[in-house]
Protein backbone atom coordinates (compact mmCIF):
# COMPACT_ATOMS: atom_id res chain seq x y z
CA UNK A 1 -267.51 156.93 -15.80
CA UNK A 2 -267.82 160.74 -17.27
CA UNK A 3 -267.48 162.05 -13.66
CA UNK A 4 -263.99 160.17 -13.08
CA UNK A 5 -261.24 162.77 -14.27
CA UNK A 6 -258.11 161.40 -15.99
CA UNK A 7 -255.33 162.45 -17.54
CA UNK A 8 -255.10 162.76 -21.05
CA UNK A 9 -251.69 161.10 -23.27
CA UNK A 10 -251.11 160.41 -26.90
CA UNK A 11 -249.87 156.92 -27.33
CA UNK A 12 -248.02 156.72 -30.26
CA UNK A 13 -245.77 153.64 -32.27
CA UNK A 14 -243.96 153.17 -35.82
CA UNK A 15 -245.46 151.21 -38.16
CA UNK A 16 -242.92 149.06 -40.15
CA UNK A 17 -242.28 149.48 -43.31
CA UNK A 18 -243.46 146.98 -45.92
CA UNK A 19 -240.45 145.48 -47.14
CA UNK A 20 -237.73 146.60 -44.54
CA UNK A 21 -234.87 144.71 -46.71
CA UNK A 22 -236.02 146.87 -49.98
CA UNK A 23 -234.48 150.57 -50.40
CA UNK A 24 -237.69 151.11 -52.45
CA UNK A 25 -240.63 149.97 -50.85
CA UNK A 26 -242.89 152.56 -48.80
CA UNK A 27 -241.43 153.77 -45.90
CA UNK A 28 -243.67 152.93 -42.28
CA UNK A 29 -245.89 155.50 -40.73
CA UNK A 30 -246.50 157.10 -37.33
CA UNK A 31 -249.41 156.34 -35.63
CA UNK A 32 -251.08 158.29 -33.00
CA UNK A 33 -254.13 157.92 -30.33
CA UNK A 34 -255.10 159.92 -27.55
CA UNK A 35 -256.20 157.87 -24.53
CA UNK A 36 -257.13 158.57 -21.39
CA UNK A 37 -257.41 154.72 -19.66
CA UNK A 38 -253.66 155.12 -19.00
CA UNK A 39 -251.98 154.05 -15.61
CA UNK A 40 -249.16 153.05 -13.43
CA UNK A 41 -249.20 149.51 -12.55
CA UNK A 42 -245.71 148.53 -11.09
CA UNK A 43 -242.16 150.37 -10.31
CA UNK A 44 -240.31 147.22 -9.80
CA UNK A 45 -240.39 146.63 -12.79
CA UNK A 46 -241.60 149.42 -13.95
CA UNK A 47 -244.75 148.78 -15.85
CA UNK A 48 -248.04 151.17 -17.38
CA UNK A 49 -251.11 150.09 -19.24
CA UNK A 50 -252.92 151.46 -21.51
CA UNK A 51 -256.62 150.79 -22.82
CA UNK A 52 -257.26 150.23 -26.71
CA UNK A 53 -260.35 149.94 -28.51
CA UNK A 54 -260.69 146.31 -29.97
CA UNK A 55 -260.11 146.20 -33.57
CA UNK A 56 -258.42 150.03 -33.62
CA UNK A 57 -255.66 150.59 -35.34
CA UNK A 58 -253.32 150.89 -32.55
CA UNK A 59 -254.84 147.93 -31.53
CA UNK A 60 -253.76 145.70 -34.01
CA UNK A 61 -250.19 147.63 -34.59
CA UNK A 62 -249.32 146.72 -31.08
CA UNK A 63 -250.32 143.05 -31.73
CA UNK A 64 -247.94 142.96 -34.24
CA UNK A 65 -245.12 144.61 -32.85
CA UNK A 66 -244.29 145.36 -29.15
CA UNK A 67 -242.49 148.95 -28.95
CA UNK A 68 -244.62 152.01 -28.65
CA UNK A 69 -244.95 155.21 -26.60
CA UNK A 70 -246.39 157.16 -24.58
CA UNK A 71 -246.81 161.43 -24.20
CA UNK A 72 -248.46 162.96 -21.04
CA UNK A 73 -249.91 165.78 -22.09
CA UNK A 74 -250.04 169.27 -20.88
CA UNK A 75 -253.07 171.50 -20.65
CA UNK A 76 -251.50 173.54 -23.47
CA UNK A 77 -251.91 170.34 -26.35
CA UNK A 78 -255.42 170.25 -26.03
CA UNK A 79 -255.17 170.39 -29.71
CA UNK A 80 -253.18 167.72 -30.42
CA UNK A 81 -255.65 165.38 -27.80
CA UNK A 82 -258.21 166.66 -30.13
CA UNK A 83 -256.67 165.29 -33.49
CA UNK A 84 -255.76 162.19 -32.49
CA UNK A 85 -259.40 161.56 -31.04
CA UNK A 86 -260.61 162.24 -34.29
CA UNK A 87 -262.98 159.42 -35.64
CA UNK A 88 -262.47 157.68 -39.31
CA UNK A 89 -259.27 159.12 -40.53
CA UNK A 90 -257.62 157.86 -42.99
CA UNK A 91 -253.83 158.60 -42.34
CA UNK A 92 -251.93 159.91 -39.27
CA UNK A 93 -248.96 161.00 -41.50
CA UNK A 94 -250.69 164.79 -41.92
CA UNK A 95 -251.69 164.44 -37.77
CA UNK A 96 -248.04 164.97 -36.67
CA UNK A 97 -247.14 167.07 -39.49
CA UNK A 98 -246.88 170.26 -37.40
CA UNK A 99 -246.59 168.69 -34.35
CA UNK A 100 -242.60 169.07 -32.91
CA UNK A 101 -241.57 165.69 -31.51
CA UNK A 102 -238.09 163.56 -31.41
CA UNK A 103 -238.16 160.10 -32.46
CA UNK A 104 -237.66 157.48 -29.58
CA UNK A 105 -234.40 155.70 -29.09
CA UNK A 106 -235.46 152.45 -28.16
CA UNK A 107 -239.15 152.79 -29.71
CA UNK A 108 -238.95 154.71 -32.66
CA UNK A 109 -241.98 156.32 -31.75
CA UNK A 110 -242.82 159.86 -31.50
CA UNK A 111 -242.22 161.48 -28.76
CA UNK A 112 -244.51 164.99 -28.40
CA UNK A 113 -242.30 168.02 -27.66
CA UNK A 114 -243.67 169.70 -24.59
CA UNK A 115 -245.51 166.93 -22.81
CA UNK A 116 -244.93 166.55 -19.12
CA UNK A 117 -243.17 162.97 -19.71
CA UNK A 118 -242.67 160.70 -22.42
CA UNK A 119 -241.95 157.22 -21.73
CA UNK A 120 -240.97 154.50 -24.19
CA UNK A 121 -242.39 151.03 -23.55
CA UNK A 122 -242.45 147.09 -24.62
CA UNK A 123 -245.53 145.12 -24.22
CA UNK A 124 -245.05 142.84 -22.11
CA UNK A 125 -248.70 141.30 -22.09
CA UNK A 126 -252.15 142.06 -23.49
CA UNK A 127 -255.66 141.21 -21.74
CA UNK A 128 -258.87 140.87 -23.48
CA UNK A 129 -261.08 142.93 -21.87
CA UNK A 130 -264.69 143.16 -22.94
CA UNK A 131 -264.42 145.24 -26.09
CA UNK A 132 -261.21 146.44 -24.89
CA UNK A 133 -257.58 144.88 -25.13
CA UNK A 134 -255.55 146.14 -22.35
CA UNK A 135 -251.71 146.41 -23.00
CA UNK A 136 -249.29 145.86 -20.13
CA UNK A 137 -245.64 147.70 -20.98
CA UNK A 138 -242.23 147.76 -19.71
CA UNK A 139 -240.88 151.41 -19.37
CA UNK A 140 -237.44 151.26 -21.00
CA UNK A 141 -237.02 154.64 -21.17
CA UNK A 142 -238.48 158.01 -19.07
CA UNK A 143 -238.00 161.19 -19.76
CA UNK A 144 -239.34 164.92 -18.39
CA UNK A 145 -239.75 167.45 -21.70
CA UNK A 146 -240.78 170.05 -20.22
CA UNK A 147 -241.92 171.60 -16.63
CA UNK A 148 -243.75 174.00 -17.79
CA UNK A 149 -248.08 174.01 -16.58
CA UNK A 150 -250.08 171.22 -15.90
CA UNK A 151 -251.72 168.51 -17.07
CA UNK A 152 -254.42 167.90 -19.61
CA UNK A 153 -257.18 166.27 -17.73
CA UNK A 154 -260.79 165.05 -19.62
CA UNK A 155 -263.57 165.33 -17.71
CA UNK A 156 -267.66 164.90 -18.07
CA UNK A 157 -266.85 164.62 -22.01
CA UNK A 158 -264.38 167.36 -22.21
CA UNK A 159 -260.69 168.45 -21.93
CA UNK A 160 -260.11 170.23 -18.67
CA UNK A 161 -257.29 171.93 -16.65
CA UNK A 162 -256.37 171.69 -13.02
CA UNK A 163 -257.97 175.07 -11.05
């Protein structure tokens, strides 16, 4: 599957707080991972799905709560595809410190400043799939960032640009 180019997006959700109804408890955190098994799979309704690792941490955030996003990157945030790849860290809160996003409307989720389109989403059903859990969302919200290059495609094991 190395020689099948695809595009590269950070998925990304809010992770509830503790205790929502106490002033005092720890606050949630954002959670990011870049994926590349990312598709289209209806317009009426408008539906995407994304591939998780089994057992991975956005893997079991989504099965606990359906609202998350999505961030199609542009060949210029090869670094930030890079960071959230990263293996056996321990907290995402210092990933997105430096990153400029907005926080999603309907999601809550980070949305990544630049990207070619962010979409917000609600899972609407979840596959087991091999070692894989594949999550079906509704798009609730679309939006266009920016215009500016293309996009960030990864390739025979690396990040790649159209041309």
């Amino acid at each position: 599957m190395s020689r099948l180019a695809a595009g590269v997006v950070l998925v990304t959700a809010r992770e509830p707080g503790l205790d929502p109804d106490d002033a005092n408890a720890p606050a949630g955190e954002d959670v990011g991972m870049t994926a590349t098994a990312f598709l289209s799979v209806s317009l009426d309704p408008p539906l995407v799905m994304v591939s998780l690792r089994e057992g991975s941490r956005m893997d079991d955030l989504l099965a606990e709560q359906p609202m998350w996003a999505v961030s199609v990157l542009s060949e210029s945030q090869r670094h930030i595809a890079g960071r959230f790849a990263m293996k056996g860290r321990i907290s995402d809160r210092l990933l997105f410190e430096d990153i400029p996003y907005t926080r999603g409307a309907e999601s809550g989720a980070p949305l990544i400043g630049g990207a070619l389109s962010t979409l917000e989403c609600r899972t609407e059903r979840t596959v087991s799939a091999g070692d894989h859990t594949l999550v079906i969302g509704r798009v609730l919200t679309a939006s266009l960032p920016s215009a500016e290059g293309g996009p960030l495609l990864y390739f025979r094991g690396r990040y790649r640009q159209l041309g």
